[in-house]
N, C-alpha and C. Protein backbone atom coordinates (compact mmCIF):
# COMPACT_ATOMS: atom_id res chain seq x y z
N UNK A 1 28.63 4.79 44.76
CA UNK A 1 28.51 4.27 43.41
C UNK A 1 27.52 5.10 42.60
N UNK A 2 26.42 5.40 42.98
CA UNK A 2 25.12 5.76 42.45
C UNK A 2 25.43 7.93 42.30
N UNK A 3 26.77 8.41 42.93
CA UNK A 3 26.83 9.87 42.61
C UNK A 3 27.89 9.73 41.77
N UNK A 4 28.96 8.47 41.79
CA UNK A 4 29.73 8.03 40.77
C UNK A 4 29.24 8.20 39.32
N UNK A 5 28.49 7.41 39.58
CA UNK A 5 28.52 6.63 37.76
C UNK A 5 26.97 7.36 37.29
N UNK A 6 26.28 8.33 38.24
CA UNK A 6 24.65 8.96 37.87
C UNK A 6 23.80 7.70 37.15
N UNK A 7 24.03 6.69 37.22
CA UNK A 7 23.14 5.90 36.84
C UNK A 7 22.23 5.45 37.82
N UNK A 8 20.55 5.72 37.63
CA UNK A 8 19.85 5.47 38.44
C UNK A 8 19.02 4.15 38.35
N UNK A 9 20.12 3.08 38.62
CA UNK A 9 19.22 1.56 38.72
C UNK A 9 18.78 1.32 39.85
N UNK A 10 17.26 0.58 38.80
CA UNK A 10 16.27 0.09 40.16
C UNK A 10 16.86 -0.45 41.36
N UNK A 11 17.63 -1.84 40.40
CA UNK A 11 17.94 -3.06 41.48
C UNK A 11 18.85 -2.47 42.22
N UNK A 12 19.65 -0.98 42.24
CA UNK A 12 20.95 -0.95 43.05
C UNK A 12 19.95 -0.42 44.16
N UNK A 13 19.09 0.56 43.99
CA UNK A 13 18.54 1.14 45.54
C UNK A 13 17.63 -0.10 46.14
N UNK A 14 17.30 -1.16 45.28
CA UNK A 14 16.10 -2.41 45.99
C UNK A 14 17.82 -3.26 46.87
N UNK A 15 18.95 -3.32 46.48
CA UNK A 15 19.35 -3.97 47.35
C UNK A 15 20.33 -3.00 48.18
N UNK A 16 20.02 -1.60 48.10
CA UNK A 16 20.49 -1.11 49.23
C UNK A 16 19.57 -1.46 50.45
N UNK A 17 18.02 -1.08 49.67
CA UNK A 17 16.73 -1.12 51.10
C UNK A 17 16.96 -2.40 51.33
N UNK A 18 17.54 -3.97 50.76
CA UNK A 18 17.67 -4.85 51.31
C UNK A 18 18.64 -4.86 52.46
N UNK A 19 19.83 -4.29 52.12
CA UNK A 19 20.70 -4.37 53.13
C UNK A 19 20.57 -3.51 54.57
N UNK A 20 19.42 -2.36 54.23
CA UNK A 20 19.37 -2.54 55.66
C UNK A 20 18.31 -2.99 56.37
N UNK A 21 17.40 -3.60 55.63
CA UNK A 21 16.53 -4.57 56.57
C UNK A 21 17.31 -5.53 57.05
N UNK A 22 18.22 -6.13 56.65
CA UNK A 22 19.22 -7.37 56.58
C UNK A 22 19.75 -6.74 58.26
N UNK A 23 20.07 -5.64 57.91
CA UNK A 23 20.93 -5.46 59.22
C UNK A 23 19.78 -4.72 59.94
N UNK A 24 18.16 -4.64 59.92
CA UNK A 24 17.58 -4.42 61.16
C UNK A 24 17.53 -2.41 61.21
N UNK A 25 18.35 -1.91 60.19
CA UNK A 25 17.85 -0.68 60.29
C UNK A 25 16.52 -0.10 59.33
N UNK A 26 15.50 -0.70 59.98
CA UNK A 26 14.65 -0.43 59.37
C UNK A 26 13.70 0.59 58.88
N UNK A 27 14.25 1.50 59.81
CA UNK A 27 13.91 2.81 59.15
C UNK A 27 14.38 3.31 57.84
N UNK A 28 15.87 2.90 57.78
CA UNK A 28 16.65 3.27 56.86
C UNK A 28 16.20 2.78 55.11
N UNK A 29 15.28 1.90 55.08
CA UNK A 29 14.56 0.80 54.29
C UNK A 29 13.87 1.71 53.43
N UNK A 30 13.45 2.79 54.06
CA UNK A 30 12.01 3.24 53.32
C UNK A 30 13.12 4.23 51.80
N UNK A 31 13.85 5.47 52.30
CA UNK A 31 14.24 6.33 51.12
C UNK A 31 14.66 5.18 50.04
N UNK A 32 15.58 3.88 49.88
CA UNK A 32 15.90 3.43 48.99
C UNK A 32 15.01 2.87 48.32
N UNK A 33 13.79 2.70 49.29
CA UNK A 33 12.97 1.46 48.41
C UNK A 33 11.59 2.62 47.44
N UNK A 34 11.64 3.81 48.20
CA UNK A 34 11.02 4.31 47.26
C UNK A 34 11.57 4.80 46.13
N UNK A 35 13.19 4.97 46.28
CA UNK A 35 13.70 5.70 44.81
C UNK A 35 14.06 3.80 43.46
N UNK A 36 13.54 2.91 44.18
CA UNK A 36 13.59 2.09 43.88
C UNK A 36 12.43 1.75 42.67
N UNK A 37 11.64 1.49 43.46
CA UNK A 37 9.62 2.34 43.28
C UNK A 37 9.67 3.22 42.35
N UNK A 38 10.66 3.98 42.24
CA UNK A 38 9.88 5.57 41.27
C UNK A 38 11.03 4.75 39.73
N UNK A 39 12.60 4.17 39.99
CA UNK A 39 13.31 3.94 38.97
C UNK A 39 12.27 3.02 38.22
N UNK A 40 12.06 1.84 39.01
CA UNK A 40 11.42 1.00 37.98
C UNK A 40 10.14 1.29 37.64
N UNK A 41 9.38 1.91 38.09
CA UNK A 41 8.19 2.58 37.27
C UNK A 41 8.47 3.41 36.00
N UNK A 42 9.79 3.96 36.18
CA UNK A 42 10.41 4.91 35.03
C UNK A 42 10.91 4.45 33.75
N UNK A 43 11.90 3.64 34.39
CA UNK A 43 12.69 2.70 33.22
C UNK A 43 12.09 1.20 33.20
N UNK A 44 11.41 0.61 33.92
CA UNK A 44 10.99 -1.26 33.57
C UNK A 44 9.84 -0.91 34.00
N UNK A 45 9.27 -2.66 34.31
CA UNK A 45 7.82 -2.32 35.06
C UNK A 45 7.92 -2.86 36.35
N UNK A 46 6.79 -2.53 36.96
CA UNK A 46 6.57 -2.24 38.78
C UNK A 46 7.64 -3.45 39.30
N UNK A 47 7.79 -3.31 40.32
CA UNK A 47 8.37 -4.50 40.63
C UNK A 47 7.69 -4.80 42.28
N UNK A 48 7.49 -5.76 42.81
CA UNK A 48 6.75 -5.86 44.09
C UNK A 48 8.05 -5.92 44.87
N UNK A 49 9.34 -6.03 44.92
CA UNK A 49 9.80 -6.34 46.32
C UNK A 49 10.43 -5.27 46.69
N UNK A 50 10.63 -3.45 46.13
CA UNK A 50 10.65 -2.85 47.44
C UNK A 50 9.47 -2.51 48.52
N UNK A 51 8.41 -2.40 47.76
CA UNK A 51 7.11 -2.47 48.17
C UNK A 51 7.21 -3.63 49.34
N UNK A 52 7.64 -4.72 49.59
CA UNK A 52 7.63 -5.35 50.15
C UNK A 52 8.19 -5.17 51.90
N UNK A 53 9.77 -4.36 51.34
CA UNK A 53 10.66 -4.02 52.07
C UNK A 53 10.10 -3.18 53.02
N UNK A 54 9.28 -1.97 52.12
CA UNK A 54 8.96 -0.83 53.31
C UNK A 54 7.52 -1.36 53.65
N UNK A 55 6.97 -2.59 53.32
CA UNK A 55 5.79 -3.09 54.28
C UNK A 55 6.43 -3.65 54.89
N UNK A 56 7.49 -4.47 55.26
CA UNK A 56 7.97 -5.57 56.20
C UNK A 56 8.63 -4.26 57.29
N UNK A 57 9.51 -3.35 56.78
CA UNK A 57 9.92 -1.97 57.59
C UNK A 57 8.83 -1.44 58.24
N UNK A 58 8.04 -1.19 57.85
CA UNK A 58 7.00 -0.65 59.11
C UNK A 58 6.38 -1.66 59.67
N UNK A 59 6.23 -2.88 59.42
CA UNK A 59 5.31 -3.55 60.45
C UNK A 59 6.41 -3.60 61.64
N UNK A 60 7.84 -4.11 60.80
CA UNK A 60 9.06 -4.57 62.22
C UNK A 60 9.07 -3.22 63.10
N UNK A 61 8.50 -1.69 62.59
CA UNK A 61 8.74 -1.15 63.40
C UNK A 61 7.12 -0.85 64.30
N UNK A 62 5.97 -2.01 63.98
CA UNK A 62 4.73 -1.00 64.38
C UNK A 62 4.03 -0.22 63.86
N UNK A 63 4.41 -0.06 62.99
CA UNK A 63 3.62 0.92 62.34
C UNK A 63 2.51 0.36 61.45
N UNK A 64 1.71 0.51 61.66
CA UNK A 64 0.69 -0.80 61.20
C UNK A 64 0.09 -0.11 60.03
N UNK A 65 -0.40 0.97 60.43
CA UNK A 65 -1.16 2.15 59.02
C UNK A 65 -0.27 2.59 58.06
N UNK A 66 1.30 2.71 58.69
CA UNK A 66 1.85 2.92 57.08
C UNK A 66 2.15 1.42 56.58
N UNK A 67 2.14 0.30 57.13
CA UNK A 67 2.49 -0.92 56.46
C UNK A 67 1.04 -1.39 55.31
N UNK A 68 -0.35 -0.85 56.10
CA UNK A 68 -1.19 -1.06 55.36
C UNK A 68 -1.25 -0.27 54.43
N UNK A 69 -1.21 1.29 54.05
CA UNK A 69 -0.63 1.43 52.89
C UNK A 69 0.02 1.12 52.01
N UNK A 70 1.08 0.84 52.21
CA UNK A 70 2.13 0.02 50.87
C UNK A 70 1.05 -1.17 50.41
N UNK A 71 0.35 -2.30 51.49
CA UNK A 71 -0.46 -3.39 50.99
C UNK A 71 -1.08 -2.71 49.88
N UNK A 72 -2.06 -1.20 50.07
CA UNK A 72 -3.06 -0.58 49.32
C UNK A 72 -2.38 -0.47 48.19
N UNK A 73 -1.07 0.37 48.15
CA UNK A 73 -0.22 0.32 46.87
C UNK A 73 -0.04 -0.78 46.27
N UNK A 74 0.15 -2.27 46.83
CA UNK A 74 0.73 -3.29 46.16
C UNK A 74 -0.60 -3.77 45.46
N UNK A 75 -1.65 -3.97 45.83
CA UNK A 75 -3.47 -4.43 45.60
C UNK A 75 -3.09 -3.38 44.10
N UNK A 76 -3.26 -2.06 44.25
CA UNK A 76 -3.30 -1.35 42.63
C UNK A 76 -2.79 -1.24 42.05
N UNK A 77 -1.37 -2.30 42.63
CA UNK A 77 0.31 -2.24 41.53
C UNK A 77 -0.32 -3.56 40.95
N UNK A 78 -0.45 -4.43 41.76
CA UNK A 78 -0.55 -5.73 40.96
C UNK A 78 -1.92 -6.28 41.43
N UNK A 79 -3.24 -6.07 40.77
CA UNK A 79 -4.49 -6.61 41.37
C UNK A 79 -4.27 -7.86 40.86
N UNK A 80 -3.99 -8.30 40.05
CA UNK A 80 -3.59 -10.32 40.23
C UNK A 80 -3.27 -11.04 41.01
N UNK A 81 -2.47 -10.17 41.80
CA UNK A 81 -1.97 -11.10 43.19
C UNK A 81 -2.62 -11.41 43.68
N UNK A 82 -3.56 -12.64 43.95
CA UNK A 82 -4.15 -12.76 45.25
C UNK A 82 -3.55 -12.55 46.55
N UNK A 83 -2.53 -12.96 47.13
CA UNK A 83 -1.95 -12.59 48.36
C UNK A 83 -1.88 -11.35 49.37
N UNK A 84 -1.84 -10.32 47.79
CA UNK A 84 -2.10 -8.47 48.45
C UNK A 84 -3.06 -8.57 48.60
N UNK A 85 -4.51 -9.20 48.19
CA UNK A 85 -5.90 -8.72 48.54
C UNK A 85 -6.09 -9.66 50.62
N UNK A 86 -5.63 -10.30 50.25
CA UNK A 86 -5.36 -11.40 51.63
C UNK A 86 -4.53 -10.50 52.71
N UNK A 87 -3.48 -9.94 52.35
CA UNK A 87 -2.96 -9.44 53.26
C UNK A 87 -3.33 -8.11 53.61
N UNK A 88 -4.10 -7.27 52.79
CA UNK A 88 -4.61 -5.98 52.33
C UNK A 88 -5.78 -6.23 53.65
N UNK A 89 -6.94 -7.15 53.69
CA UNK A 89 -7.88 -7.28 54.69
C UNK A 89 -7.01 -7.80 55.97
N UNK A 90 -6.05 -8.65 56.15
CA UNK A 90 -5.53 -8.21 57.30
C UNK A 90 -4.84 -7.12 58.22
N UNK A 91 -4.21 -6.57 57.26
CA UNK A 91 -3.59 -5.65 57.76
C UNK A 91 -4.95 -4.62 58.39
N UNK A 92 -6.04 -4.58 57.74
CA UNK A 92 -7.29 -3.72 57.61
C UNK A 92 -7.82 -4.30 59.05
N UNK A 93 -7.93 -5.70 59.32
CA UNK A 93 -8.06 -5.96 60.67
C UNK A 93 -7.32 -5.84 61.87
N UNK A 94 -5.86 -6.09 61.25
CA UNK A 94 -4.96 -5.19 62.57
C UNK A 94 -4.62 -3.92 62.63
N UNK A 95 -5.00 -3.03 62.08
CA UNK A 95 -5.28 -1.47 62.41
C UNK A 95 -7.01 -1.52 63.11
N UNK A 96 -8.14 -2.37 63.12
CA UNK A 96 -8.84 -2.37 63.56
C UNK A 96 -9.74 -2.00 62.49
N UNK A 97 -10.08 -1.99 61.28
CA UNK A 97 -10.88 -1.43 60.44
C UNK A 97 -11.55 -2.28 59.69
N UNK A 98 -12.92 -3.03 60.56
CA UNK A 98 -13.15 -3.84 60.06
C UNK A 98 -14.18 -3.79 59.28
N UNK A 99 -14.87 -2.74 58.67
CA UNK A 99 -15.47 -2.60 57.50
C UNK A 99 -14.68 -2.62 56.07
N UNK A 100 -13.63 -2.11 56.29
CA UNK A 100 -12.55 -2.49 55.19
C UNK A 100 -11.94 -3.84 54.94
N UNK A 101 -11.70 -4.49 56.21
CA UNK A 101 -11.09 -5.98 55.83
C UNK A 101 -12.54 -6.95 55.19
N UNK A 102 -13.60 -6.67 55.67
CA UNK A 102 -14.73 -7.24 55.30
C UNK A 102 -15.02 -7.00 54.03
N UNK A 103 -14.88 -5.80 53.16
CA UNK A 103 -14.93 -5.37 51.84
C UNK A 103 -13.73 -5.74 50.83
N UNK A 104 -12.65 -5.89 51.13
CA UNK A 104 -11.50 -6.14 50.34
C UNK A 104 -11.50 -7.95 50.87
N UNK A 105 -11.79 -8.59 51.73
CA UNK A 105 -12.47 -10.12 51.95
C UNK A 105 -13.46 -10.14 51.02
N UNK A 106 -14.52 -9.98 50.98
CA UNK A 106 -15.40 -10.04 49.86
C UNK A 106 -15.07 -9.78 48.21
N UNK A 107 -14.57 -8.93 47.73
CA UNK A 107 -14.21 -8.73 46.63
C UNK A 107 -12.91 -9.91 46.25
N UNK A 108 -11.82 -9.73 47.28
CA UNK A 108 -11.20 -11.02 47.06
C UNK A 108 -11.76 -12.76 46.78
N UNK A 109 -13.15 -12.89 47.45
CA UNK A 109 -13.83 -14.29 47.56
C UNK A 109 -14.00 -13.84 46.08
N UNK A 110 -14.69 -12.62 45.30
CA UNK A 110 -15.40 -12.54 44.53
C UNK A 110 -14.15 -13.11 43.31
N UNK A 111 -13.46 -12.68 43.12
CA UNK A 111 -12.66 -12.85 42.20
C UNK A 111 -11.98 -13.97 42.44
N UNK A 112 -11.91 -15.07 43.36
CA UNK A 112 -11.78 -16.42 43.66
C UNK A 112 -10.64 -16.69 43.98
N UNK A 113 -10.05 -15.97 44.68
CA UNK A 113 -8.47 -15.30 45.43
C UNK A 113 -8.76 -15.95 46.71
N UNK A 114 -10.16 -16.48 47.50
CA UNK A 114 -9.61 -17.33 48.33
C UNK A 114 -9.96 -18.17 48.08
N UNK A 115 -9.21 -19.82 49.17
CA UNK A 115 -8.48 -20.89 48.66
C UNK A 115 -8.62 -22.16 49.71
N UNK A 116 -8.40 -21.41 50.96
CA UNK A 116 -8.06 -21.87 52.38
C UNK A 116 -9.10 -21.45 53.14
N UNK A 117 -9.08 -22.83 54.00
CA UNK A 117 -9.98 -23.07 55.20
C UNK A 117 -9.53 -21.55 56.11
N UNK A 118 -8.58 -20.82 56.42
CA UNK A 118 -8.41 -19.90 56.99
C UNK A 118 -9.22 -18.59 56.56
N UNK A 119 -8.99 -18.55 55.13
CA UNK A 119 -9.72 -17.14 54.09
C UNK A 119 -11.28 -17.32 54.53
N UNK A 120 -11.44 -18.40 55.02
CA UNK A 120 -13.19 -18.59 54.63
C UNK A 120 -13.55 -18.30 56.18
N UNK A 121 -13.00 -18.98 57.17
CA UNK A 121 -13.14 -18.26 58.25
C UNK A 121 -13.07 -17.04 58.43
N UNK A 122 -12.38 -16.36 58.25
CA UNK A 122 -11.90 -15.24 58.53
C UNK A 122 -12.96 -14.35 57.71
N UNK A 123 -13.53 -14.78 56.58
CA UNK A 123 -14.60 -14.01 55.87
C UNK A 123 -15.64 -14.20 56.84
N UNK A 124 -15.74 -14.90 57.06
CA UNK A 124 -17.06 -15.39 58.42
C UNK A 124 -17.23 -14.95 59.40
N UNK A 125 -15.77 -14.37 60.10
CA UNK A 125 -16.09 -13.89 61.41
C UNK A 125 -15.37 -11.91 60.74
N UNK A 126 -15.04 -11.74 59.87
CA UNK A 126 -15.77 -10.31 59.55
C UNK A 126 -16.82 -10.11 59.45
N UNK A 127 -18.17 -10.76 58.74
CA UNK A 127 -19.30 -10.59 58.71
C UNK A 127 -19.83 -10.48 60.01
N UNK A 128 -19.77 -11.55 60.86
CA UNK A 128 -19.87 -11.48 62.47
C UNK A 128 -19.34 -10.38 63.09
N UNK A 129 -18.08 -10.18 63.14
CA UNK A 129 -17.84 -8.41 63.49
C UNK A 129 -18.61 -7.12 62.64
N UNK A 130 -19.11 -7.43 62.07
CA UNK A 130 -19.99 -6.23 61.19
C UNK A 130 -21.44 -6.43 61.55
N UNK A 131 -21.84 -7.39 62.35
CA UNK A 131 -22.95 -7.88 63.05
C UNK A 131 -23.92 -8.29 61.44
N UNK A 132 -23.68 -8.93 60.58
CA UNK A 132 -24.24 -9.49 59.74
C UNK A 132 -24.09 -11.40 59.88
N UNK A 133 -25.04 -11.37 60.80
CA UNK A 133 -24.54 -13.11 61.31
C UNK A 133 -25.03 -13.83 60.19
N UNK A 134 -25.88 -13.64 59.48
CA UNK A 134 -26.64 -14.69 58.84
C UNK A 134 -25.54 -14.37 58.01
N UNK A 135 -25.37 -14.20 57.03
CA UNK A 135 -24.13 -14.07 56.12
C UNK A 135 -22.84 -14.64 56.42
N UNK A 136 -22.31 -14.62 57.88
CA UNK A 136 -21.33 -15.17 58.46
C UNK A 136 -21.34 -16.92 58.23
N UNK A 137 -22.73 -17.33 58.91
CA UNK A 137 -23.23 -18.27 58.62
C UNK A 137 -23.68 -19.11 57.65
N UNK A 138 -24.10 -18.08 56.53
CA UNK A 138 -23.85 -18.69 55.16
C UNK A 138 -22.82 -19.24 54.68
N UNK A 139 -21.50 -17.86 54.91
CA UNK A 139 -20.66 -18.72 54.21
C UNK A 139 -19.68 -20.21 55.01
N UNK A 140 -19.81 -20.00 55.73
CA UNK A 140 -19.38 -21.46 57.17
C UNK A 140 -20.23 -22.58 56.81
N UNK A 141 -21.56 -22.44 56.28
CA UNK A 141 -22.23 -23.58 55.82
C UNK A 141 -21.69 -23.85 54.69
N UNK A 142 -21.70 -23.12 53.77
CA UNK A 142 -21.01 -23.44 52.33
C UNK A 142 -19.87 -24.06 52.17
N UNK A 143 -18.61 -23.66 53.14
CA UNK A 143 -17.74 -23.83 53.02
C UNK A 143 -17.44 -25.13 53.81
N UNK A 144 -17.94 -25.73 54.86
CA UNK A 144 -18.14 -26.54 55.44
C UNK A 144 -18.83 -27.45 54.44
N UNK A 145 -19.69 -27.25 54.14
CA UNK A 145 -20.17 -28.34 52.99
C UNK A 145 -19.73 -28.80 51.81
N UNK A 146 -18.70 -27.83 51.46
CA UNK A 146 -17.99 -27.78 50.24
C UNK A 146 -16.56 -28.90 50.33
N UNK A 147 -16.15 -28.83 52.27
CA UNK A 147 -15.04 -29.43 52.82
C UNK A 147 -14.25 -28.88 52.81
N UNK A 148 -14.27 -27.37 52.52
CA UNK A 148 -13.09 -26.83 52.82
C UNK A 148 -12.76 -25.84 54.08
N UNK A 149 -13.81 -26.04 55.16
CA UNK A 149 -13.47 -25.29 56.18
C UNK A 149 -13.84 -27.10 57.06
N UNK A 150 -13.00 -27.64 57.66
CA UNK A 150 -13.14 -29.21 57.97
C UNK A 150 -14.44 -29.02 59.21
N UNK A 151 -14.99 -30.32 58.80
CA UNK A 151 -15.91 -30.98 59.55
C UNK A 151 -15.68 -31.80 60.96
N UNK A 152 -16.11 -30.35 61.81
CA UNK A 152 -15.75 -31.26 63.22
C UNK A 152 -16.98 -30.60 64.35
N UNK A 153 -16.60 -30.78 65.06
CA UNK A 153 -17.09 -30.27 66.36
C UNK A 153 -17.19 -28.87 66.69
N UNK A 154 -15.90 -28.45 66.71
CA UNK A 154 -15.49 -27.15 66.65
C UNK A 154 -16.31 -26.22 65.38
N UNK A 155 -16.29 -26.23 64.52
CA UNK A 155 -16.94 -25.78 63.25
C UNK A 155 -18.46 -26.37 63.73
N UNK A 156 -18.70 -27.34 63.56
CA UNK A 156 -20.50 -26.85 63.68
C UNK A 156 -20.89 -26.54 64.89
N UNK A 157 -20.15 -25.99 65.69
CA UNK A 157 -20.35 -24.99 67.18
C UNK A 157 -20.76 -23.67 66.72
N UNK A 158 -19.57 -23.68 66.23
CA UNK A 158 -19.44 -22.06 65.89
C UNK A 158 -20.40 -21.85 64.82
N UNK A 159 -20.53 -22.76 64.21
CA UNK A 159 -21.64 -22.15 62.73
C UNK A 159 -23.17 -22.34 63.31
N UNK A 160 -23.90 -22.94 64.38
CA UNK A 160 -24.42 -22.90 65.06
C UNK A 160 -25.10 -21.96 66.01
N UNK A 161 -23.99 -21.25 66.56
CA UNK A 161 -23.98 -20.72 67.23
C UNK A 161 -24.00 -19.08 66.76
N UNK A 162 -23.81 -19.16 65.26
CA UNK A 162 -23.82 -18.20 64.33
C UNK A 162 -25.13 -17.82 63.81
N UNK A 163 -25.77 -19.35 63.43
CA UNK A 163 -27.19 -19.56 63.13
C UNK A 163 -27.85 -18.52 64.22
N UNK A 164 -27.59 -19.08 65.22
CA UNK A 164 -28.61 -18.54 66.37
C UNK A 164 -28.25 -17.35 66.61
N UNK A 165 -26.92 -16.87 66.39
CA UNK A 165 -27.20 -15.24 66.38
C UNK A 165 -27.96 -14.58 65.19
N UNK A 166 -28.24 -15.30 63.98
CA UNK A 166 -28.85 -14.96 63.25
C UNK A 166 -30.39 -14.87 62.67
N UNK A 167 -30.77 -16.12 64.33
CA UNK A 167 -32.42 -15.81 64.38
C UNK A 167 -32.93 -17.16 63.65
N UNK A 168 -31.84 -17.82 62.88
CA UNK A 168 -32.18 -19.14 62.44
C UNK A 168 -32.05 -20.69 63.18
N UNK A 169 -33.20 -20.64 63.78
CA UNK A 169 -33.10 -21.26 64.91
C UNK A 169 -33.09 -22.77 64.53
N UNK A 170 -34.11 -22.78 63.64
CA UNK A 170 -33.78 -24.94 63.08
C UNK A 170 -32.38 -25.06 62.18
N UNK A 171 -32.34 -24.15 61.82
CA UNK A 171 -30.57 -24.47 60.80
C UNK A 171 -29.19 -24.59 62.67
N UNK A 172 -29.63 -23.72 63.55
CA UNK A 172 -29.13 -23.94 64.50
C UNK A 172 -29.09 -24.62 65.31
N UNK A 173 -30.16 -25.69 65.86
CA UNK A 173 -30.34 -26.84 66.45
C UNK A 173 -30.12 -27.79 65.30
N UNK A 174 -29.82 -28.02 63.82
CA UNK A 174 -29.64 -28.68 63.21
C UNK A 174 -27.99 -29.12 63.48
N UNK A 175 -27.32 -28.31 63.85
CA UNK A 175 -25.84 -28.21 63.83
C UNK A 175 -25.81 -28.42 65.02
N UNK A 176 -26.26 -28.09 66.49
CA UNK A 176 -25.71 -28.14 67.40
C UNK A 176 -26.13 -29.67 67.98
């Protein structure tokens, strides 16, 4: 169709790269979704779901560093999204790079992109992997106090136990 008629529409190469994720050839995902990528940057504006395609294409294949790229692309295609900054620090934690998921976590809290008892953990125990406990612990108190990381057992263990890696020893017997 597309050497037929020389018309270069977005949506025809976004649902070619659909069709072959559909059918699992996922390699095959990436050339359409970038000539997809370059049409609608040309003629409309950005569009997030081939971007999507060749992040979902490389994770199904493993490839974890080119999937976190496209995230990096999608964060400077559309910084409104909260979700790319969320998925941007995970992906940053499953390539193992956890000074990066801890920095794109933070800037995301900053701009109020997180929401969930999960985001706030997960900010907590990056700080803890970056060996900044008291900070870890800050925000587990906050957020715990706020009610949005829930009040149980489990949580004032760990925030506790955070304290005390952090040298704050009565905020830590306060919790435990």
């Amino acid at each position: 169709f597309l050497d037929f008629s020389m018309n270069e529409e977005p949506k025809i190469y976004l649902a070619i790269a659909n069709g072959y994720y559909e059918l699992k050839q996922y390699a095959k995902v990436i050339a359409p979704a970038n000539e997809s990528i370059k049409y609608f940057a040309k003629w409309d504006k950005p569009n997030q779901n081939p971007y999507i395609l060749k992040m979902a294409s490389y994770y199904e294949r493993r490839m974890n560093k080119e999937a976190t790229s496209v995230v990096e692309d999608l964060v400077k295609n559309f910084p409104e999204e909260s979700k790319w900054w969320i998925q941007l620090g995970s992906f940053y934690a499953l390539t193992e790079d956890n000074a990066k998921a801890l920095s794109i976590y933070r800037l995301a809290q900053e701009q109020g992109f997180l929401d969930k008892e999960i985001h706030f953990k997960r900010l907590a125990q990056f700080y803890s992997n970056a060996g900044i406990p008291f900070k870890s612990a800050m925000v587990q108190e906050e957020y715990v106090n706020k009610g949005i990381i829930e009040k149980n057992e489990k949580a004032y263990s760990v925030m506790a136990q955070t304290f005390q890696n952090a040298k704050e020893f009565k905020k830590a017997a306060k919790y435990y």
